[in-house]
Protein backbone atom coordinates (compact mmCIF):
# COMPACT_ATOMS: atom_id res chain seq x y z
CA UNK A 1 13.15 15.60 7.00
CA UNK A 2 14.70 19.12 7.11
CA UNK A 3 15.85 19.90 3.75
CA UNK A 4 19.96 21.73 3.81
CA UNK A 5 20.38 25.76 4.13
CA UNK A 6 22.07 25.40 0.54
CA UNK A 7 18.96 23.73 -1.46
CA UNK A 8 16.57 25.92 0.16
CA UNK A 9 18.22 28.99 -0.55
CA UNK A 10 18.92 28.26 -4.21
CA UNK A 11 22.47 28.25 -4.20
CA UNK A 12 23.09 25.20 -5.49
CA UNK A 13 22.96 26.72 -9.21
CA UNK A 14 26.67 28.26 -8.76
CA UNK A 15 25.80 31.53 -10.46
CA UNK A 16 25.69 33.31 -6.85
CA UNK A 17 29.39 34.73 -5.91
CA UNK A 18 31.17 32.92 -3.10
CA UNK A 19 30.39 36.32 -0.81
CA UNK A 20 26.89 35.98 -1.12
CA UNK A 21 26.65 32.31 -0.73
CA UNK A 22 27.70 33.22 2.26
CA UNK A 23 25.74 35.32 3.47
CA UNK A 24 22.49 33.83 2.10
CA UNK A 25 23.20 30.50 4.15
CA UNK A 26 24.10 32.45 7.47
CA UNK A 27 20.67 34.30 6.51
CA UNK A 28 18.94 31.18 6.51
CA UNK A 29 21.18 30.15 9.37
CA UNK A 30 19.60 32.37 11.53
CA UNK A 31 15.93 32.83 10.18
CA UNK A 32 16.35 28.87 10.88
CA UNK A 33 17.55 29.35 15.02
CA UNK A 34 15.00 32.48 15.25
CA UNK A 35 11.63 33.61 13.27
CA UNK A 36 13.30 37.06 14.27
CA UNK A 37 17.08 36.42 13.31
CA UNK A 38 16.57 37.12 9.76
CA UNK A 39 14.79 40.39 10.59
CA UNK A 40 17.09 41.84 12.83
CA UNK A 41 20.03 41.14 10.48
CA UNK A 42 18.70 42.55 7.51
CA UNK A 43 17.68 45.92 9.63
CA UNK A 44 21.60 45.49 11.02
CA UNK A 45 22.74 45.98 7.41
CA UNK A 46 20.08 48.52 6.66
CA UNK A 47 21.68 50.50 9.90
CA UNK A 48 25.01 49.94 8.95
CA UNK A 49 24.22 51.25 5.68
CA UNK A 50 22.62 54.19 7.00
CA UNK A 51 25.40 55.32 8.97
CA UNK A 52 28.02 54.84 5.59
CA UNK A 53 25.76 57.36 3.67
CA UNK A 54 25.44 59.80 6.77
CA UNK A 55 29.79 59.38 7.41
CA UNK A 56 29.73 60.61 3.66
CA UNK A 57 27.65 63.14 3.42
CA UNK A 58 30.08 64.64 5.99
CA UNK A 59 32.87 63.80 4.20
CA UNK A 60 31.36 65.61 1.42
CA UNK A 61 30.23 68.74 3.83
CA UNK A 62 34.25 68.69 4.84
CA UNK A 63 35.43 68.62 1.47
CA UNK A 64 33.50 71.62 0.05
CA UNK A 65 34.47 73.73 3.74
CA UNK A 66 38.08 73.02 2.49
CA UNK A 67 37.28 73.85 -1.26
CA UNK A 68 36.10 77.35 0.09
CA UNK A 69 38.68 78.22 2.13
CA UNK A 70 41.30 77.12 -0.62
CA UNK A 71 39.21 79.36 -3.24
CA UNK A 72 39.26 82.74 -0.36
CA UNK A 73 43.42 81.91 0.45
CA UNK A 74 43.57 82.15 -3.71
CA UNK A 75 41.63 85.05 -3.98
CA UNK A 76 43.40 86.78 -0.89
CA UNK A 77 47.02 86.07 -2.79
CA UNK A 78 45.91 87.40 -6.02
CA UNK A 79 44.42 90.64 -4.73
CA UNK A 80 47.82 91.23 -2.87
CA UNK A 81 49.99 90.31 -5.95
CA UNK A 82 47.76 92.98 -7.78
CA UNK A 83 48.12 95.17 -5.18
CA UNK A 84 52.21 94.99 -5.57
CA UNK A 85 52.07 94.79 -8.97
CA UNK A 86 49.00 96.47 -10.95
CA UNK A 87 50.56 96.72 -14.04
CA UNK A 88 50.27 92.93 -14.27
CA UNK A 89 47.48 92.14 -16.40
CA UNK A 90 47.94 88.62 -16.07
CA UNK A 91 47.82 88.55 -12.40
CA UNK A 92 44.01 90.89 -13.41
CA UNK A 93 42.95 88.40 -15.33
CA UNK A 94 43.27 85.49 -12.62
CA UNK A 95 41.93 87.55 -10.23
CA UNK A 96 38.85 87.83 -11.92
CA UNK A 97 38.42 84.85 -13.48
CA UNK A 98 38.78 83.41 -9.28
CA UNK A 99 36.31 86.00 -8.22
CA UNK A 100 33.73 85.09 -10.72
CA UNK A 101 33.39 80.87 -10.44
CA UNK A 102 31.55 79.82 -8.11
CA UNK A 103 32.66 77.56 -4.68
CA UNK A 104 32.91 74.02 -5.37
CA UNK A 105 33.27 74.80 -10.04
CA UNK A 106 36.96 73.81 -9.82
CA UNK A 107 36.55 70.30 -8.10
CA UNK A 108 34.70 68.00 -10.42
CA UNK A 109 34.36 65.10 -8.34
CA UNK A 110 31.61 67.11 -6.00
C-alpha cells in the first residue's frame, strides 16, 4: 500500500501556505517518478537562485556607475556657476560640500 504525497510530506497539518503545499507535493511528485527528480529540482532552484543574486549584483554595479556620473555632472555645474559667479558664497559652499562626500554617501539604499 503506497501511502498519498500529502501524508508523507506532512502537509496534512494546514500550517504550510498553499504555495508550498505545492511545491512540497510536486517535490515528492517527482522524487516519487525518479530517485534523481528531487535532486535535480532542488539544484534547478539553487541555479535559478544563483543567477537572481548575480542579475543584482549588476543591478547594483549599474546603479553606483550612474550615482558617479550624476555626482561628476553636479560637480562640473557647480564649478562653472562659481566660475560665473565667485562672489556667490552659497554656490562655494555646495561646491565643497559635493567635492568632499564620497561616491555612493547621497543614495542610502546602496
Amino acid at each position: 500500500m503506497q501511502a498519498s504525497l500529502v501524508s508523507t510530506t506532512g502537509l496534512n497539518h494546514g500550517v504550510a501556505s498553499r504555495r508550498s503545499r505545492r511545491a512540497a507535493v510536486a517535490d515528492a511528485a517527482i522524487g516519487a517518478m525518479s530517485p534523481a527528480g528531487g535532486e535535480l529540482t532542488r539544484r534547478l532552484a539553487e541555479s535559478l537562485s544563483d543567477g537572481s543574486h548575480r542579475f543584482n549584483e549588476k543591478q547594483k554595479t549599474k546603479r553606483m556607475a550612474t550615482m558617479e556620473s550624476e555626482r561628476r555632472k553636479r560637480e562640473a555645474m557647480l564649478m562653472a556657476a562659481v566660475e560665473k559667479h565667485p562672489e556667490n558664497e552659497t554656490l562655494r559652499g555646495m561646491l565643497k560640500i559635493a567635492m568632499e562626500e564620497p561616491a555612493g554617501s547621497s543614495d542610502p539604499t546602496i
